[in-house]
PDB file of N, CA and C in Angstrom:
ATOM      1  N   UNK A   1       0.847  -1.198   0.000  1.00  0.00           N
ATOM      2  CA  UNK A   1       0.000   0.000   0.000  1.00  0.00           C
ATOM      3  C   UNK A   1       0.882   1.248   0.000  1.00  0.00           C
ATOM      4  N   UNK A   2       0.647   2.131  -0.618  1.00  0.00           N
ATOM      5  CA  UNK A   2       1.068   3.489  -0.741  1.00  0.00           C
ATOM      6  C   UNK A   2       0.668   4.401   0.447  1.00  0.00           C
ATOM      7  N   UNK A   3       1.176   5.295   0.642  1.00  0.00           N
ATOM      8  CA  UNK A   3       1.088   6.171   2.008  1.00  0.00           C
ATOM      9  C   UNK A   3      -0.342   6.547   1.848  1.00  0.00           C
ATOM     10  N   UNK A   4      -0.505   7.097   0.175  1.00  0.00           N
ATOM     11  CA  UNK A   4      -1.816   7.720   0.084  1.00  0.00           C
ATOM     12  C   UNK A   4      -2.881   6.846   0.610  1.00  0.00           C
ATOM     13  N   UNK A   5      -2.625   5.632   0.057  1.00  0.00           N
ATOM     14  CA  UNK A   5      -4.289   4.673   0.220  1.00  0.00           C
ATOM     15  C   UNK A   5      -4.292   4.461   1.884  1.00  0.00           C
ATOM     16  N   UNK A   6      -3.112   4.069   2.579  1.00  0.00           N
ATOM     17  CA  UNK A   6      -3.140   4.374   4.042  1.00  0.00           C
ATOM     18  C   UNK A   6      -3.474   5.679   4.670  1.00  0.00           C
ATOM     19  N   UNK A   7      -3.470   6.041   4.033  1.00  0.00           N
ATOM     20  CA  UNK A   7      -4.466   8.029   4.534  1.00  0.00           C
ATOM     21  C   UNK A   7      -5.814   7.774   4.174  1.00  0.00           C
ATOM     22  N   UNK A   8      -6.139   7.039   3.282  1.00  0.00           N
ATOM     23  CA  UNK A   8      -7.471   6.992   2.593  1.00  0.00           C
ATOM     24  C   UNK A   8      -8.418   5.977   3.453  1.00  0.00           C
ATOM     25  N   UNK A   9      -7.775   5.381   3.985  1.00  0.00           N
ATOM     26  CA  UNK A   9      -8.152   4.185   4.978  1.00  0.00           C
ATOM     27  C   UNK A   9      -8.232   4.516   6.317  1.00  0.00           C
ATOM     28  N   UNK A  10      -7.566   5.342   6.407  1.00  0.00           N
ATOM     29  CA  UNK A  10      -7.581   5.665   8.373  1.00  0.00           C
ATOM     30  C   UNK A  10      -8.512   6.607   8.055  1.00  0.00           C
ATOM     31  N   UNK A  11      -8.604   7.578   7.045  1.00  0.00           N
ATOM     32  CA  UNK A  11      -9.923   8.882   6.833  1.00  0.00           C
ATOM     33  C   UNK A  11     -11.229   7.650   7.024  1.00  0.00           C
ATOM     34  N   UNK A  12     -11.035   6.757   6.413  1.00  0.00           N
ATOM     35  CA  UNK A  12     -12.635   6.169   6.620  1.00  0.00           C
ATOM     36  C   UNK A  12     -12.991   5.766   7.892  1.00  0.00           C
ATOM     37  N   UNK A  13     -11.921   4.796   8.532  1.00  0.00           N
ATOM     38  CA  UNK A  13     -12.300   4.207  10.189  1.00  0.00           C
ATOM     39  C   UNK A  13     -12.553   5.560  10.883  1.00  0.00           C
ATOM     40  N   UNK A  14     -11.997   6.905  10.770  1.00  0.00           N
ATOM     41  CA  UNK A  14     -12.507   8.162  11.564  1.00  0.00           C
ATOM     42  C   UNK A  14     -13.692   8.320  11.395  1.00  0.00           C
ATOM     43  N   UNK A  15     -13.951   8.146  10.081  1.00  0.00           N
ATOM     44  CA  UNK A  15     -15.467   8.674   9.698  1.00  0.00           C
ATOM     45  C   UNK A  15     -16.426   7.802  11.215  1.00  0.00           C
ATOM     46  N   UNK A  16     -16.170   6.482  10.132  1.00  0.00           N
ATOM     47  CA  UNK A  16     -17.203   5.246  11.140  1.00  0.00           C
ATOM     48  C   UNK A  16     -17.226   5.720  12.223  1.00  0.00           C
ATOM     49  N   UNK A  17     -16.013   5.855  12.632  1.00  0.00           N
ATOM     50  CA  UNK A  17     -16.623   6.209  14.194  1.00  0.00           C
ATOM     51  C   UNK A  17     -16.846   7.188  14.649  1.00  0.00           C
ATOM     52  N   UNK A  18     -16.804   8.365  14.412  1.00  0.00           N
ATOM     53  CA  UNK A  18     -17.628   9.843  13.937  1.00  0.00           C
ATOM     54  C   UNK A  18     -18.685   9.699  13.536  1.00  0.00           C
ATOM     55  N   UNK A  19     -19.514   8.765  12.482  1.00  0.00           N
ATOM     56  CA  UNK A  19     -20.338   8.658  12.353  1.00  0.00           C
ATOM     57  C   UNK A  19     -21.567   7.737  13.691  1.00  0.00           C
ATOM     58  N   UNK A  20     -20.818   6.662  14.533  1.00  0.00           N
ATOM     59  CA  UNK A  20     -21.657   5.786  15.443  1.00  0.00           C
ATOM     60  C   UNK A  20     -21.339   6.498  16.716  1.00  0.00           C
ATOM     61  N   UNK A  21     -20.467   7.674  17.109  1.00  0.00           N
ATOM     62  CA  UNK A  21     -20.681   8.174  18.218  1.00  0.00           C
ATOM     63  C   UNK A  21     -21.591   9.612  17.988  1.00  0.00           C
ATOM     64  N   UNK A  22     -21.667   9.881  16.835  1.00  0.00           N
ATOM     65  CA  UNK A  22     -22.753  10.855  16.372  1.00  0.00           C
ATOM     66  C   UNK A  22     -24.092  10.654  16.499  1.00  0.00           C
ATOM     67  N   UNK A  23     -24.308   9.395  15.914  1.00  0.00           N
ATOM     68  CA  UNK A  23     -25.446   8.234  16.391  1.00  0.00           C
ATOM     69  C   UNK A  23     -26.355   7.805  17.429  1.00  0.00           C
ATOM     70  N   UNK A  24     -24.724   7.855  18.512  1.00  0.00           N
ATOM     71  CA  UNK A  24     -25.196   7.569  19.584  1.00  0.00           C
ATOM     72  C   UNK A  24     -25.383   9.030  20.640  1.00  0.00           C
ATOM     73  N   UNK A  25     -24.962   9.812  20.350  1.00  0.00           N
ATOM     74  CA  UNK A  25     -25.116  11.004  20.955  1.00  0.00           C
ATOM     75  C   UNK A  25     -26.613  11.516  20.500  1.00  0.00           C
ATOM     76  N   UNK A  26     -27.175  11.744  19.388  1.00  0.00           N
ATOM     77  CA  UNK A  26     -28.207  11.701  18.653  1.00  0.00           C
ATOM     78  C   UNK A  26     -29.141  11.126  19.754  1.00  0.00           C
ATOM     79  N   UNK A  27     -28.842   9.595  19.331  1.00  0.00           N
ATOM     80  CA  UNK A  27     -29.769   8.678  20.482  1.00  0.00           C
ATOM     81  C   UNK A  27     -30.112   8.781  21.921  1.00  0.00           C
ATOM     82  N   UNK A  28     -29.302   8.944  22.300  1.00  0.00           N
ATOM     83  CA  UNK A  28     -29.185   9.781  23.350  1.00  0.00           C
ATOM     84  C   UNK A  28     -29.950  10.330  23.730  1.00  0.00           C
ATOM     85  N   UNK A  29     -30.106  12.171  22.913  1.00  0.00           N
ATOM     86  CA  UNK A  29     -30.515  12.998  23.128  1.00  0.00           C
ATOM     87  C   UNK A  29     -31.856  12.906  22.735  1.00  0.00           C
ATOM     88  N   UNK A  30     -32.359  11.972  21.574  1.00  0.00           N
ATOM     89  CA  UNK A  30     -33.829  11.571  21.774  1.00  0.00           C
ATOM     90  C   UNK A  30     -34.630  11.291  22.581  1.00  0.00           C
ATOM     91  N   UNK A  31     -33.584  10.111  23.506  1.00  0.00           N
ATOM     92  CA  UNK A  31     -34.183   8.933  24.456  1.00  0.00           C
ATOM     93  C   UNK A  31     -34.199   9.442  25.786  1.00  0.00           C
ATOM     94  N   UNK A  32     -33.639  11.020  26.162  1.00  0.00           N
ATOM     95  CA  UNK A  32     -33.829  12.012  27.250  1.00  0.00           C
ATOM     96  C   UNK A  32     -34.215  12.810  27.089  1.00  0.00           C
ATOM     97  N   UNK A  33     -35.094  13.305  25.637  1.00  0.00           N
ATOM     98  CA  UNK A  33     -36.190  14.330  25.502  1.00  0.00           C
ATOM     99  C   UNK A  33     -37.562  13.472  25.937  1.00  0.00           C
ATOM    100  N   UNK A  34     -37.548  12.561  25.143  1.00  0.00           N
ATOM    101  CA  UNK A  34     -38.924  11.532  25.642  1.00  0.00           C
ATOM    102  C   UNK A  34     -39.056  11.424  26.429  1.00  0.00           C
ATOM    103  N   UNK A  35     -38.258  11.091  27.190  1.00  0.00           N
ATOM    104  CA  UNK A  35     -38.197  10.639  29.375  1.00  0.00           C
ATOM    105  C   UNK A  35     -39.032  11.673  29.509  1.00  0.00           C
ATOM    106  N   UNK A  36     -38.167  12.969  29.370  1.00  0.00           N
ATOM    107  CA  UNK A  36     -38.607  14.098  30.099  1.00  0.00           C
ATOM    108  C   UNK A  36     -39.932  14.771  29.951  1.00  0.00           C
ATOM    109  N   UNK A  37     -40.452  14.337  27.698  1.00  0.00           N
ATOM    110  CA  UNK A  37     -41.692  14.536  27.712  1.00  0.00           C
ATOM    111  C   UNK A  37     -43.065  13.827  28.981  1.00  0.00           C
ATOM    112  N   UNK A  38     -42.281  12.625  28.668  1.00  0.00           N
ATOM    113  CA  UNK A  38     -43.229  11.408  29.410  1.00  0.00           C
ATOM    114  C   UNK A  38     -43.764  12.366  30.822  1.00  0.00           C
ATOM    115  N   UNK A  39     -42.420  11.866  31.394  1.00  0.00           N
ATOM    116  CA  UNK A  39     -42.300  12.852  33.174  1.00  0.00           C
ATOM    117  C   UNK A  39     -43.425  14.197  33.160  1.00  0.00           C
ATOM    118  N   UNK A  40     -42.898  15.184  32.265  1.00  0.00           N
ATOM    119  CA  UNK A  40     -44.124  16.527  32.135  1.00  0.00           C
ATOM    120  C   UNK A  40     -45.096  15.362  31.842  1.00  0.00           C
ATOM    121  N   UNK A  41     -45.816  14.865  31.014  1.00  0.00           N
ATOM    122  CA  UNK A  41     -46.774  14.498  30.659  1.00  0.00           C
ATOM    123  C   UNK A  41     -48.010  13.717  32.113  1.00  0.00           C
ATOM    124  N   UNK A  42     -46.863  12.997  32.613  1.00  0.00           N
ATOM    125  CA  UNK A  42     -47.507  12.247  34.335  1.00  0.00           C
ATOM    126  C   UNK A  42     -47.598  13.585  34.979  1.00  0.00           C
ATOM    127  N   UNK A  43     -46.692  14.252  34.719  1.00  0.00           N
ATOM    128  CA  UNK A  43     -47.109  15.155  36.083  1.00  0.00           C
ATOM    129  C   UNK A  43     -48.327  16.485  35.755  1.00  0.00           C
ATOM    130  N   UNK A  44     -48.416  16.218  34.777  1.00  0.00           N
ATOM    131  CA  UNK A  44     -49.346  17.267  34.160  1.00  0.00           C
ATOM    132  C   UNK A  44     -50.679  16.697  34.962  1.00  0.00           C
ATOM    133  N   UNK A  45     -50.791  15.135  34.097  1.00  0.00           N
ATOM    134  CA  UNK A  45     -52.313  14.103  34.701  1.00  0.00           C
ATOM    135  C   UNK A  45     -52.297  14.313  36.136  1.00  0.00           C
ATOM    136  N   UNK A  46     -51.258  14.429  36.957  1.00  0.00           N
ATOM    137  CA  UNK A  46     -51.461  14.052  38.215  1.00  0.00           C
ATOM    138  C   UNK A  46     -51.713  15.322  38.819  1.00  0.00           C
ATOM    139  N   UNK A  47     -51.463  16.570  38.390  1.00  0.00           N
ATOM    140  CA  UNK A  47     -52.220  17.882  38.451  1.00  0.00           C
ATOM    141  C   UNK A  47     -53.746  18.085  38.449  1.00  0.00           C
ATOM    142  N   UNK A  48     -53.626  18.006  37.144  1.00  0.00           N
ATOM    143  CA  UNK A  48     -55.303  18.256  36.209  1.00  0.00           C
ATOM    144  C   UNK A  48     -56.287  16.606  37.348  1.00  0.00           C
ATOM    145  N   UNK A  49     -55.565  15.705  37.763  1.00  0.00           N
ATOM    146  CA  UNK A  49     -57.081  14.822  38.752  1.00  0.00           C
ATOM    147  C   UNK A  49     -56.704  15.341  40.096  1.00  0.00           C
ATOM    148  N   UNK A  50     -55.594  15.857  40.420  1.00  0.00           N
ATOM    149  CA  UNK A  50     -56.054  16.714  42.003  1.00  0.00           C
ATOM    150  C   UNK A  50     -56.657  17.843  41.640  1.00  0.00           C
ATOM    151  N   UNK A  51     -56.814  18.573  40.741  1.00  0.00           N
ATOM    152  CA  UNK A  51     -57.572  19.620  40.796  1.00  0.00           C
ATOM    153  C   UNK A  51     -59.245  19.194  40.691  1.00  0.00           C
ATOM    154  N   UNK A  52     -59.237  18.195  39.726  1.00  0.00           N
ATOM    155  CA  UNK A  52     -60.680  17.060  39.656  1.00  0.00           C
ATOM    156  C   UNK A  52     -60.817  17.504  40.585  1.00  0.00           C
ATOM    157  N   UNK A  53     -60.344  16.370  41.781  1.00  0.00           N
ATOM    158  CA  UNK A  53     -60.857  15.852  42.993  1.00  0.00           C
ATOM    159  C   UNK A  53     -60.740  16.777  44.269  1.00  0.00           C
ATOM    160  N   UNK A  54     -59.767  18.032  44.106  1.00  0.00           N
ATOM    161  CA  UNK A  54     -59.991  19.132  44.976  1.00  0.00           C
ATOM    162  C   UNK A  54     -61.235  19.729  45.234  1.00  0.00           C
ATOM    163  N   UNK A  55     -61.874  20.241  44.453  1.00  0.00           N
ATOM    164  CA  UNK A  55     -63.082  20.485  45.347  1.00  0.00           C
ATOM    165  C   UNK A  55     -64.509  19.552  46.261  1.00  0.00           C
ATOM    166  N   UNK A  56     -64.403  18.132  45.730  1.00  0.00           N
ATOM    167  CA  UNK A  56     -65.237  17.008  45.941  1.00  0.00           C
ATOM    168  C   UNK A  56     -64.823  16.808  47.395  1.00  0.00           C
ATOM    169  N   UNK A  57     -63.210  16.834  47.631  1.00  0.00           N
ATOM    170  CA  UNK A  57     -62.973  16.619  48.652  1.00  0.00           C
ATOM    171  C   UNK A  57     -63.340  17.313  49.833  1.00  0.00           C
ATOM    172  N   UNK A  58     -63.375  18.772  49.516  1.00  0.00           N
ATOM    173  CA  UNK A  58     -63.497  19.845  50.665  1.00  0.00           C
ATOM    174  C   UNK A  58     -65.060  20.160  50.977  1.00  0.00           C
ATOM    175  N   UNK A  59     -65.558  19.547  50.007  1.00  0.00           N
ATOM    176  CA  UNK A  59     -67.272  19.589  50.233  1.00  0.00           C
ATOM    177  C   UNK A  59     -67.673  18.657  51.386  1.00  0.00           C
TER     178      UNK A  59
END
């Protein structure tokens, strides 16, 4: 192999893995927006039925 095609070859394994820690950072940052939607989302429900059941109670 020539120096060049050994430059041409280590440029690609950088990529790959530039590309699967990009991936996974990505993933990541999906899979801890959702959590967090989820989380607001329970705590929203668990608002909106104590407010339900707030006044039933005090009657």
């Amino acid at each position: 192999m020539t120096e060049e095609e050994l430059m041409q070859s280590g440029e690609m394994k950088g990529l790959g893995w530039r590309l699967a820690i990009g991936f996974g950072v990505f993933a990541l940052m999906v899979g801890s927006l959702n959590l967090a939607y989820e989380n607001k989302n329970d705590r929203l429900q668990a608002i909106a039925a104590d407010r339900l059941q707030g006044p039933s109670d005090a009657e």
